[in-house]
C-alpha atoms as a PDB file:
ATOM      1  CA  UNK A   1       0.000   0.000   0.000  1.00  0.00           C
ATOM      2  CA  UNK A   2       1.346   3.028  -0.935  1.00  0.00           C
ATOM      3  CA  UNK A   3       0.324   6.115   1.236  1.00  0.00           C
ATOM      4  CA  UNK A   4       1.573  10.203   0.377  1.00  0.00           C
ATOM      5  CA  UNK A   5       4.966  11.686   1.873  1.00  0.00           C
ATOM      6  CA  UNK A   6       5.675  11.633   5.426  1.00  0.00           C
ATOM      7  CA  UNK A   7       4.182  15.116   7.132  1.00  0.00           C
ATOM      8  CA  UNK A   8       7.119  17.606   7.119  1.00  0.00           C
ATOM      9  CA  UNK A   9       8.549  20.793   5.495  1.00  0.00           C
ATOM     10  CA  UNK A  10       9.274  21.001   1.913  1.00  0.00           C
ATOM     11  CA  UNK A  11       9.170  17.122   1.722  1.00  0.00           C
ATOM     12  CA  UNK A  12      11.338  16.327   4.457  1.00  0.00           C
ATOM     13  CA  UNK A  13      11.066  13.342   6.506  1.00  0.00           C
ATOM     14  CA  UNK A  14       9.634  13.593   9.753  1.00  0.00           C
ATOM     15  CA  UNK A  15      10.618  11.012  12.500  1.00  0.00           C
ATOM     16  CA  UNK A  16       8.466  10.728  15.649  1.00  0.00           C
ATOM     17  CA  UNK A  17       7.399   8.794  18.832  1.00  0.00           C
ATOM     18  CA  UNK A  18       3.723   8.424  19.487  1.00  0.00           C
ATOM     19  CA  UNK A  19       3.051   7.655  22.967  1.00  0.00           C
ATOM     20  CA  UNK A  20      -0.641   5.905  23.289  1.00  0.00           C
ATOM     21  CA  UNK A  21      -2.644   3.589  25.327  1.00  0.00           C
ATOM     22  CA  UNK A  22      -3.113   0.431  24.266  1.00  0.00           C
ATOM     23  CA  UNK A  23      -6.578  -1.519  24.115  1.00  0.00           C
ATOM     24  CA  UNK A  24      -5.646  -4.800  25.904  1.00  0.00           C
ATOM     25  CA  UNK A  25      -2.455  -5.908  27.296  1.00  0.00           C
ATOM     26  CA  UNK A  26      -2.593 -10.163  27.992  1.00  0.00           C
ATOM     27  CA  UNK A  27      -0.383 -10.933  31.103  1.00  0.00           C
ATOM     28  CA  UNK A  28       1.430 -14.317  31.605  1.00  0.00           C
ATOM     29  CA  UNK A  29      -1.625 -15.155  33.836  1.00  0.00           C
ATOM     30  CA  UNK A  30      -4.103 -14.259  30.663  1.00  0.00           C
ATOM     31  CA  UNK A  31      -5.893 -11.835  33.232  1.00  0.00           C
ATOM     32  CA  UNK A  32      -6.426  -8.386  32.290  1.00  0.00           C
ATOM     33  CA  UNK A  33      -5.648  -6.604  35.363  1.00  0.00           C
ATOM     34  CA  UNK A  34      -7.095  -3.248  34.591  1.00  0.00           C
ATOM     35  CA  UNK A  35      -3.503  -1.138  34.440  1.00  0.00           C
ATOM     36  CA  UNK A  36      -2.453   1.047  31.510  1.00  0.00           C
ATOM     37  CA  UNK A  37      -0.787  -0.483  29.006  1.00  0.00           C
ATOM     38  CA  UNK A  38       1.319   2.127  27.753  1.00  0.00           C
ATOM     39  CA  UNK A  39       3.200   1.872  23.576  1.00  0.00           C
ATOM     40  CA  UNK A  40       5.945   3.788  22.204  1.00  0.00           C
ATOM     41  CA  UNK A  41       5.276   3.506  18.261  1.00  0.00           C
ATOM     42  CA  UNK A  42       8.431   5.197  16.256  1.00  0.00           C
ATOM     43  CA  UNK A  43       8.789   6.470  12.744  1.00  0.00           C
ATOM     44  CA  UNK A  44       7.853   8.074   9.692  1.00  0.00           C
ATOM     45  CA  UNK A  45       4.653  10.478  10.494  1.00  0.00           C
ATOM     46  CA  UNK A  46       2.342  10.190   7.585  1.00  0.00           C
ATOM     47  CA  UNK A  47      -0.408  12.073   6.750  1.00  0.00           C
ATOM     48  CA  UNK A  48      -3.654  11.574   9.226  1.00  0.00           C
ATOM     49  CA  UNK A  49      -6.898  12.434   9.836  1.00  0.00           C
ATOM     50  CA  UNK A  50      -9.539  12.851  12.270  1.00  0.00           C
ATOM     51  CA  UNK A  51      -9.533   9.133  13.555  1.00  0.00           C
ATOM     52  CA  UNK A  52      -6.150   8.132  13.479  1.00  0.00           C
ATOM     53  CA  UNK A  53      -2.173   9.255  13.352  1.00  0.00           C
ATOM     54  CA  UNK A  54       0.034   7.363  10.971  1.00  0.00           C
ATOM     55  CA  UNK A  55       3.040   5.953  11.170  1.00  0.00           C
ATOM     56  CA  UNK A  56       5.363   4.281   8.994  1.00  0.00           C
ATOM     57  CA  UNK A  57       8.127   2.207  10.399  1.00  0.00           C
ATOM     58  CA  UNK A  58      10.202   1.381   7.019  1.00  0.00           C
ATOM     59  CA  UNK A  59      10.603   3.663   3.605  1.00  0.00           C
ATOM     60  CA  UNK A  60      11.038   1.492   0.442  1.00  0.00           C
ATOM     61  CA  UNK A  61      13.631   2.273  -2.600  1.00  0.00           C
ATOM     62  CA  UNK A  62      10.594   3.492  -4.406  1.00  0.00           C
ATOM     63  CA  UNK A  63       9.389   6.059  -1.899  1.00  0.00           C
ATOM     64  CA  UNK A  64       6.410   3.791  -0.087  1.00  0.00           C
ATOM     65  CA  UNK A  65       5.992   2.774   3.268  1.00  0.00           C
ATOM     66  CA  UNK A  66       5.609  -0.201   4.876  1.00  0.00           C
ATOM     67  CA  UNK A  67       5.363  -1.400   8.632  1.00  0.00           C
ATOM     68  CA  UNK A  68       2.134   0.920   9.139  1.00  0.00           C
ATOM     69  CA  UNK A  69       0.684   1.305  12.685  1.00  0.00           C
ATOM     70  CA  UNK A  70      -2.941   3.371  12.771  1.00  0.00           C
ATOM     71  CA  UNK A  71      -3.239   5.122  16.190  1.00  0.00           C
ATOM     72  CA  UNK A  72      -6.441   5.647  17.182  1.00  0.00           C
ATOM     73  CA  UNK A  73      -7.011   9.382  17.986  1.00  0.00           C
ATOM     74  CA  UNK A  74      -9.461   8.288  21.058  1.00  0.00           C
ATOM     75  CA  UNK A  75      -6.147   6.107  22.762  1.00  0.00           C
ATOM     76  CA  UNK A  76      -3.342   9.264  21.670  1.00  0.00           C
ATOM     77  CA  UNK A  77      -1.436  10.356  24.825  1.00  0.00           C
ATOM     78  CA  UNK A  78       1.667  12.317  23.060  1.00  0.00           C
ATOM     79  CA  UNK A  79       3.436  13.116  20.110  1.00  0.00           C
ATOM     80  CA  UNK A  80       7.518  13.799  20.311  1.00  0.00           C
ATOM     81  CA  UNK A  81       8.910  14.711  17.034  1.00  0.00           C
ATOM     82  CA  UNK A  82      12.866  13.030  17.016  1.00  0.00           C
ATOM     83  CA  UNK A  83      15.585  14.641  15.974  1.00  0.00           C
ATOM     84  CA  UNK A  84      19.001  14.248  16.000  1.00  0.00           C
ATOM     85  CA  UNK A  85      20.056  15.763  19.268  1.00  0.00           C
ATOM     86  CA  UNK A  86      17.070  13.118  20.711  1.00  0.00           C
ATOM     87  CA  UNK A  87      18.662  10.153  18.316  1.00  0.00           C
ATOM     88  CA  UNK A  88      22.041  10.493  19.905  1.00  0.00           C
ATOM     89  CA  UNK A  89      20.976  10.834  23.570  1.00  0.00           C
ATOM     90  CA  UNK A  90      18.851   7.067  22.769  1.00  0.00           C
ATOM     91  CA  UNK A  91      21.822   5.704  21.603  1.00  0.00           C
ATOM     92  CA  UNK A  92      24.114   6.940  24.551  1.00  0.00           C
ATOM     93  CA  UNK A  93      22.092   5.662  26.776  1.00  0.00           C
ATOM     94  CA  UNK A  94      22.042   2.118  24.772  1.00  0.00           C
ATOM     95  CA  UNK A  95      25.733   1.731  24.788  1.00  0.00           C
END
């Protein structure tokens, strides 16, 4: 499925974290407990509308997207947009 270019200035990519609650979480038990279940979703922002954001977590050779995850507006907690200063304090605190 190909969808339009990922949400930025003069066509440039725009990389992201979505923070949002999810629906169901199963515990080892297979008892829903009633706590937050709480999802980090990162990548390309694509164009959304009024139900859900849009994310993209891989860009093909040919300019589509792949790996899409449609966050309910209704479950939405935050938006971060990443950039590199953000990129390189994740990956210091990886190493």
């Amino acid at each position: 499925m190909e969808m339009a270019s990922p949400v930025g200035e003069e066509g440039a990519e725009v990389l992201v974290r979505v923070t949002w609650r999810d629906a169901y979480s199963e515990q080892d038990e297979g008892e829903y407990e009633g706590e937050d279940f709480l999802v980090d979703t990162v990548g390309f922002l694509l164009p959304s509308n009024e139900y859900f954001i849009n994310v993209a977590q891989e860009r093909c050779p040919d300019g589509s997207f792949r790996g899409l995850t449609h966050i309910p507006r209704g479950v939405h907690l935050h938006t971060e947009r990443l950039t590199s200063q953000s990129l390189q304090i994740v990956g210091t605190q990886t190493q």
